[in-house]
Protein backbone atom coordinates (compact mmCIF):
# COMPACT_ATOMS: atom_id res chain seq x y z
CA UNK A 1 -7.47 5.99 19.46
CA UNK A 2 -4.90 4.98 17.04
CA UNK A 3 -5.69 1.43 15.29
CA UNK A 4 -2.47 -0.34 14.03
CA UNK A 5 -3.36 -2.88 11.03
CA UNK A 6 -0.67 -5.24 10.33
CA UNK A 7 -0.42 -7.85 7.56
CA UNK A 8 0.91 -11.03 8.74
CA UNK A 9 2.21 -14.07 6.04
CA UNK A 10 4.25 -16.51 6.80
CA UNK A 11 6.38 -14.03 9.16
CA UNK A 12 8.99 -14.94 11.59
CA UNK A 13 8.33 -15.27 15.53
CA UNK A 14 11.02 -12.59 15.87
CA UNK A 15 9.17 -10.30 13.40
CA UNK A 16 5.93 -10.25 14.73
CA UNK A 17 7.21 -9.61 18.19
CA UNK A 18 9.69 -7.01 16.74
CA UNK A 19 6.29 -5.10 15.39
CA UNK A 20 4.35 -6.00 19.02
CA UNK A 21 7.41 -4.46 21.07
CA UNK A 22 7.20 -1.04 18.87
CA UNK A 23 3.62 -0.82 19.54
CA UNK A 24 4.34 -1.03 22.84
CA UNK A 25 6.70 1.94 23.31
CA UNK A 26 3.84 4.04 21.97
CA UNK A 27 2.12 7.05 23.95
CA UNK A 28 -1.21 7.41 22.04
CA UNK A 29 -3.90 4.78 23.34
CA UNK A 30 -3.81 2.24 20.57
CA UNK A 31 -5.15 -0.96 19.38
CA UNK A 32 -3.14 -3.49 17.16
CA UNK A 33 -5.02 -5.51 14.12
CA UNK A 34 -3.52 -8.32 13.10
CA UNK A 35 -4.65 -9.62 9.68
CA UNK A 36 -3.12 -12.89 8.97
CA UNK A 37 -3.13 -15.80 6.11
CA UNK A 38 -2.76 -18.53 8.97
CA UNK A 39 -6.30 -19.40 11.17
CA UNK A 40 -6.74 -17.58 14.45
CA UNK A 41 -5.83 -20.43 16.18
CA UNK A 42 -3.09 -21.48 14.45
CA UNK A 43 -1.73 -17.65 14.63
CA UNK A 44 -1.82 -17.88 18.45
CA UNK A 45 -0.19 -21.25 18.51
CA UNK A 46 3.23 -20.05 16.87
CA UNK A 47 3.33 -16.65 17.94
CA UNK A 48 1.36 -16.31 21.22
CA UNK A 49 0.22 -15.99 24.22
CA UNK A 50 0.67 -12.06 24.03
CA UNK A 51 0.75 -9.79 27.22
CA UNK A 52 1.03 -6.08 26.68
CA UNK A 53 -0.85 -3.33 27.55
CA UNK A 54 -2.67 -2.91 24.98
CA UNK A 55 -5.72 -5.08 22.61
CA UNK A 56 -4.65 -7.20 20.11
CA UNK A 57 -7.22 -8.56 17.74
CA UNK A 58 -6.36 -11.48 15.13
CA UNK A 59 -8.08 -11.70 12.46
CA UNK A 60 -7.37 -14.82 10.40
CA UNK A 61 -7.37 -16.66 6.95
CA UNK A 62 -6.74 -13.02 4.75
CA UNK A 63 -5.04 -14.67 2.02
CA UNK A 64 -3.86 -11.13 0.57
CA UNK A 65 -2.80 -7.95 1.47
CA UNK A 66 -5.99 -5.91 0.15
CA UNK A 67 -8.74 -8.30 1.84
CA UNK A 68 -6.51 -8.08 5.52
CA UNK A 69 -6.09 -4.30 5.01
CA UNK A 70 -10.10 -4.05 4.43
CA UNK A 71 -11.02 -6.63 7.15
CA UNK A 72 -8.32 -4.55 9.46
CA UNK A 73 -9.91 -1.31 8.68
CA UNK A 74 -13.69 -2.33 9.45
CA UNK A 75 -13.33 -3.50 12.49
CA UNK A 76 -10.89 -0.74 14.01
CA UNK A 77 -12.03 1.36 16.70
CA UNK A 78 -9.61 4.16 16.18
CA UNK A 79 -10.32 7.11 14.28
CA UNK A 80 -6.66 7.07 13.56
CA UNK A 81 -5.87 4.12 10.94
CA UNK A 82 -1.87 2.88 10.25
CA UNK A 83 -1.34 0.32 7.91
CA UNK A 84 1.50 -1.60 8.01
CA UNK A 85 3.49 -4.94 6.66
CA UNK A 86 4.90 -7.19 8.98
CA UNK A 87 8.27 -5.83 8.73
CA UNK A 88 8.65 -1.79 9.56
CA UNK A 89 10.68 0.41 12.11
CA UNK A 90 9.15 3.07 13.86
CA UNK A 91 10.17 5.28 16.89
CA UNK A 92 7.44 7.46 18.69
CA UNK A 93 8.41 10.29 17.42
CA UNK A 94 7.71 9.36 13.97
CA UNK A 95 4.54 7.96 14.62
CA UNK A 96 3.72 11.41 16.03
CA UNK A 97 4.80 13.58 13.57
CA UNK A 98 2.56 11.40 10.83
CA UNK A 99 -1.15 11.69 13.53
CA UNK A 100 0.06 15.48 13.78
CA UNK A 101 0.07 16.14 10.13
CA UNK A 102 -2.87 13.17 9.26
CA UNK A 103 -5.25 15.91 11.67
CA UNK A 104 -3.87 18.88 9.96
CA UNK A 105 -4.56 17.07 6.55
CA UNK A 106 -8.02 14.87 7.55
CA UNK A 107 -8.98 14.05 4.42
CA UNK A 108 -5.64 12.90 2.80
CA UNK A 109 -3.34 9.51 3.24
CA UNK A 110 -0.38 10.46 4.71
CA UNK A 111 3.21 8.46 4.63
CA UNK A 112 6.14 8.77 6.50
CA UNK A 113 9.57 8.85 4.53
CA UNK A 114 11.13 5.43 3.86
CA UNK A 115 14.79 4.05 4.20
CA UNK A 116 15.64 0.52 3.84
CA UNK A 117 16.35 -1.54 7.01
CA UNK A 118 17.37 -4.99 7.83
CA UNK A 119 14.57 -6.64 10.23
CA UNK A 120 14.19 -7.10 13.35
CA UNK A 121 17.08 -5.24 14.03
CA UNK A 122 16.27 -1.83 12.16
CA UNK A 123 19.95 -1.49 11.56
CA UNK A 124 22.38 -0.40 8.38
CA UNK A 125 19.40 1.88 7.50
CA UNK A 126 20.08 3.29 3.72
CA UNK A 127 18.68 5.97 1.67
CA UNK A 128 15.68 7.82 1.84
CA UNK A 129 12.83 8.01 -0.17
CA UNK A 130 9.64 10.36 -0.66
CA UNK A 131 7.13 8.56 -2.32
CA UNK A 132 6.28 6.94 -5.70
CA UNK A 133 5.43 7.25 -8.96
CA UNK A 134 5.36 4.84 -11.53
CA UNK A 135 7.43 5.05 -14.89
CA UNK A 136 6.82 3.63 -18.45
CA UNK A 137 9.41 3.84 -21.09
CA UNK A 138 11.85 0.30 -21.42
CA UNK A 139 9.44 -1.54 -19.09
CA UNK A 140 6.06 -1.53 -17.92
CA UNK A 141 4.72 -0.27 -14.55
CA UNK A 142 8.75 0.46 -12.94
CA UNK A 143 7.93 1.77 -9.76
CA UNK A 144 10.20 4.83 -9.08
CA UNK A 145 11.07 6.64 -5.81
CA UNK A 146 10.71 10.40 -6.02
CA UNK A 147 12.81 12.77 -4.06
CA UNK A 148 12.19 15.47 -1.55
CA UNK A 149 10.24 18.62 -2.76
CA UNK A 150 10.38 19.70 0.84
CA UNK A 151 12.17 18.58 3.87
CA UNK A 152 10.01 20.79 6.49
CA UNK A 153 6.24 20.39 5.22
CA UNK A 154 4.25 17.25 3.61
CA UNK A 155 4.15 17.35 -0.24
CA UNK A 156 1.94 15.73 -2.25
CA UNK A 157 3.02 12.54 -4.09
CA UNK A 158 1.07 10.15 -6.56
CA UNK A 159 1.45 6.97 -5.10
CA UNK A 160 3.03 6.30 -1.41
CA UNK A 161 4.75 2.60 -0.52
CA UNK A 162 1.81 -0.07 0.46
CA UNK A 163 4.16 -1.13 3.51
CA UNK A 164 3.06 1.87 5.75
CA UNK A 165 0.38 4.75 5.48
CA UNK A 166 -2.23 6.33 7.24
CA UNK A 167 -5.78 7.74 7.39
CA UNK A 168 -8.60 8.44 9.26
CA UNK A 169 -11.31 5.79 9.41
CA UNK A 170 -13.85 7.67 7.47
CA UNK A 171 -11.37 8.23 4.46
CA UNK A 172 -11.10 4.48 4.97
CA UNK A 173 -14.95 4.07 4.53
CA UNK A 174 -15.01 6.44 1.62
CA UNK A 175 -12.55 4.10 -0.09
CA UNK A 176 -14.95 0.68 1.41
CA UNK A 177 -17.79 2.32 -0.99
CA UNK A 178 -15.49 2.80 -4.00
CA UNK A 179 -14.28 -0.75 -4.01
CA UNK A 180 -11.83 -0.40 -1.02
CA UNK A 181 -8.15 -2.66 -1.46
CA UNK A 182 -8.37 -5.24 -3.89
CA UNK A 183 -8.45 -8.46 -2.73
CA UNK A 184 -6.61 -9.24 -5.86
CA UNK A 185 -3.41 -8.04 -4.99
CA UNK A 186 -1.45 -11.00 -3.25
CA UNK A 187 2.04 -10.10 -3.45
CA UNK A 188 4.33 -7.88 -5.39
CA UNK A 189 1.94 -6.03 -7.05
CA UNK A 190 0.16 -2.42 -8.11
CA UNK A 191 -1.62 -2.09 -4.40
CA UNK A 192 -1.04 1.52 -4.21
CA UNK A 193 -3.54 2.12 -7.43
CA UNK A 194 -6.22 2.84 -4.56
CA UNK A 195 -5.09 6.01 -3.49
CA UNK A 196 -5.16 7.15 -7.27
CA UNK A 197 -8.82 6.23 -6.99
CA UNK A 198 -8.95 8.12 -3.34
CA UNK A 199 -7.40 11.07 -6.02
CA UNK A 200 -10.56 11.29 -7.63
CA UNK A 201 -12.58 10.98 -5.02
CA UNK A 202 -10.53 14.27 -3.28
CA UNK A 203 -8.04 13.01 -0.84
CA UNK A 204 -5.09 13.39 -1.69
CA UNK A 205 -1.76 11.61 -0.83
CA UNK A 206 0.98 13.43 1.18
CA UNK A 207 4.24 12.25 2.10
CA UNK A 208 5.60 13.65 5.80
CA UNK A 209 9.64 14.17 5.14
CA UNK A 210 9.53 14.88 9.07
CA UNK A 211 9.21 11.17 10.13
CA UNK A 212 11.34 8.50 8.29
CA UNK A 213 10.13 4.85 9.02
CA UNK A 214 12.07 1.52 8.11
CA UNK A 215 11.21 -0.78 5.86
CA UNK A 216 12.78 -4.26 4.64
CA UNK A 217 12.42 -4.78 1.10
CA UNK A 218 14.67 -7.51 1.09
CA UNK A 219 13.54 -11.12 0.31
CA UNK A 220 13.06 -12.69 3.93
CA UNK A 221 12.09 -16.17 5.23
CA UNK A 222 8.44 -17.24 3.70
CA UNK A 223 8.45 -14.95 1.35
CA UNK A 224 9.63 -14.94 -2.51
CA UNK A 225 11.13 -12.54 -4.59
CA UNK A 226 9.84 -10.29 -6.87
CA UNK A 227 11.12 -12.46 -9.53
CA UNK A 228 9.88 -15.76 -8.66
CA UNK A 229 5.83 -14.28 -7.72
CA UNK A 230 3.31 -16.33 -9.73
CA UNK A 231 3.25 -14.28 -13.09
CA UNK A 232 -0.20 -14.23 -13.44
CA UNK A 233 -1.32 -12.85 -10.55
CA UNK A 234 1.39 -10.24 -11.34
CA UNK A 235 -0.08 -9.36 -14.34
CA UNK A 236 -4.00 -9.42 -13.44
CA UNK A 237 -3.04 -7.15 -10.50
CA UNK A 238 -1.11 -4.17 -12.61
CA UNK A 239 -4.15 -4.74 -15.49
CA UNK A 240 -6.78 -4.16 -12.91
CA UNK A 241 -5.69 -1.30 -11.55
CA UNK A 242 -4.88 0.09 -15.00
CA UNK A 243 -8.37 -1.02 -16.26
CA UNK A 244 -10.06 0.85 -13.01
CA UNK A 245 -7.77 3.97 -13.25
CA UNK A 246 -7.11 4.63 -16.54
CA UNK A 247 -9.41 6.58 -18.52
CA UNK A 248 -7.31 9.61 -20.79
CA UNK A 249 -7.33 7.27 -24.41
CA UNK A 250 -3.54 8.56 -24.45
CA UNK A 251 -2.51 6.94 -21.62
CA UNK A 252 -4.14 3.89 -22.15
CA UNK A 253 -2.88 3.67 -25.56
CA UNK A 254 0.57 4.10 -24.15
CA UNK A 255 -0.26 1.77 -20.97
CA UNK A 256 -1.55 -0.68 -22.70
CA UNK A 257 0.52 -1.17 -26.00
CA UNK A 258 3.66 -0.87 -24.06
CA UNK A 259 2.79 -3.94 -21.87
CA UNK A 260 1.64 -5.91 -24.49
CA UNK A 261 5.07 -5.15 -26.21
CA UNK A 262 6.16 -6.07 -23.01
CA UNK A 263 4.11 -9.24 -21.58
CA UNK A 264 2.01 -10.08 -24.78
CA UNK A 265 -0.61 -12.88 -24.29
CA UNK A 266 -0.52 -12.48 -20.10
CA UNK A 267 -1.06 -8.80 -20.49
CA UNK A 268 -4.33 -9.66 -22.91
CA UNK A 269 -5.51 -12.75 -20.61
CA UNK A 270 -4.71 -10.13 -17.09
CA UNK A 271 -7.03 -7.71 -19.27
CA UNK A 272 -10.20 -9.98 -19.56
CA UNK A 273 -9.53 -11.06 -15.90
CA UNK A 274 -9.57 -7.65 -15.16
CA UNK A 275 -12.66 -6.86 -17.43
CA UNK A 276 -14.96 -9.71 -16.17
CA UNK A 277 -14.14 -8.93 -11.96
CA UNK A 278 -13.67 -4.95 -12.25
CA UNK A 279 -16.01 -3.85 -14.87
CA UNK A 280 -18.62 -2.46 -12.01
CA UNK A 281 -15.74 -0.53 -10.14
CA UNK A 282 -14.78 0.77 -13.20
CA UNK A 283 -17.95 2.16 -14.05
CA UNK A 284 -18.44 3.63 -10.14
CA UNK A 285 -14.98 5.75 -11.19
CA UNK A 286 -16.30 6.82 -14.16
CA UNK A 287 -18.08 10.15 -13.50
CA UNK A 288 -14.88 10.85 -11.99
CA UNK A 289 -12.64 10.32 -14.31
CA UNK A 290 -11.84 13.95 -15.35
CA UNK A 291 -10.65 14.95 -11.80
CA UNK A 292 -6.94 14.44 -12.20
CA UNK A 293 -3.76 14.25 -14.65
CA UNK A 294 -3.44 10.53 -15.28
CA UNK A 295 0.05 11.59 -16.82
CA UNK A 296 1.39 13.00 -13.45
CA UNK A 297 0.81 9.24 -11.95
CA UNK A 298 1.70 7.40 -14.88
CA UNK A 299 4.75 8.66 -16.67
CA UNK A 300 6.08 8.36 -19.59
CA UNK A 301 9.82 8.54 -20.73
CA UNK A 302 9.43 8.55 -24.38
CA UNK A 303 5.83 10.75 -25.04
CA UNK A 304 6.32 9.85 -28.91
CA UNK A 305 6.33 6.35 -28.73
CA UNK A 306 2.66 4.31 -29.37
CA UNK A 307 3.95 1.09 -30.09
């Protein structure tokens, strides 16, 4: 079975039944897991009743993305997980490309290609991207789309986009006992530091240049911009992952002098936050910590500069 896990906040009638509708023109048996900031009940009063062929489970008051994606994930019955925001295009043949090469590649997350969309339309599609990698040099943590090393096989990438992967439920529960998604990240934030902790752990992260999903990045009804996110949970969100990944002393030196350059007292404040509530996860990734190049996640645009 595949389990769909969708993060719900503050959506749009139209966009939740946009995602429902999709689901629906599916040929896998499937399940759909809604994890949403609003109460059950107050989910199925704006957006229900549903009638398709297929369950739908709410699960309510997930007041970030990381706690819905774990409370999603435990309670699928699939051994098939997709994760997904509120807001992504999809045809069937996509979705089957991605389960054919997540079974040839079991133990990795796998991600489809991404090209901006408007929503719930799925029109005036743009270009495509291959995954992510983020980029230190002028500013601190600039996420950066990489291109295609292949356009006929899955590649590996660093980091893929948050707003649609997928693995199998026990690479899932691998990641549960190593901390699983932070329920610290609430909105624009570093949410794809987990799969450089899945790194470590050995599964890797793939992108599939075979299917291309949609995506809108654009600021929508409900939600802010990237510009206008409380600052501080901005900060504590990049800091933890940096304080839970990081462990080469060069690129922490680099990391961490270049953001204070950058953010100064929120960067050292996001640090003790980061310190006090991460500290044990932290020392879980330690005897791990010489598994991978740090610099091929994190890169660096100037090498000689330490601030």
């Amino acid at each position: 079975m595949l389990s769909i896990i969708i993060q719900e906040h503050m959506e749009s009638v139209g966009f939740v039944r946009a995602m429902l509708d999709q689901a629906a023109s599916l040929s896998q048996q499937i399940e759909v897991i809604i994890a949403t900031s609003m109460s059950e009940n107050g989910f199925y009063v704006k957006y229900g009743p549903f009638r398709y062929n297929f369950p739908i489970r709410v699960l309510g008051g997930l007041n970030s993305c990381g706690a819905a994606r774990n409370a999603g994930g435990v309670v699928a019955r699939g051994s098939d997980l997709f994760f997904m925001d509120c807001h992504v295009c999809f045809k069937p043949e996509s979705v089957s490309r991605v389960i054919e090469t997540l079974h040839q590649n079991p133990s990795s997350v796998v991600a489809p290609a991404l090209t901006p969309i408007e929503f719930p339309t799925c029109d005036k599609p743009g270009g495509i991207a291959y995954g992510v990698v983020y980029m230190f040099g002028g500013d601190s943590f600039a996420w950066t789309w990489l291109p295609a090393e292949s356009m006929n096989k899955e590649f590996p990438v660093p980091f893929v986009c948050g707003c649609m992967f997928a693995l199998k439920k026990d690479v899932f529960n691998k990641l549960q006992s190593y901390g699983g998604f932070l329920s610290s990240h609430i909105g624009l934030s570093w949410e794809e530091e987990a799969t450089m902790r899945l790194w470590r752990l050995g599964h890797s992260t793939l992108t599939e240049p075979r299917a291309v999903f949609g995506h809108y990045f654009k600021d929508y009804p409900g939600h802010s911009s990237k510009g206008v996110y409380d600052l501080e949970d901005w900060h504590k969100d990049f800091a933890a992952g940096a304080y839970i990944n990081i462990f080469n002393p060069d690129v922490w030196e680099y990391v961490n002098n270049l953001s204070l350059r950058k953010w100064g007292s929120k960067w050292s404040d996001a640090m003790k936050f980061a310190e006090k509530n991460y500290t044990w996860l932290r020392t879980m990734m330690k005897p791990y910590s010489g598994r991978i190049d740090e610099k091929w996640f994190l890169r660096f645009k100037d090498e000689t500069w330490r601030g």
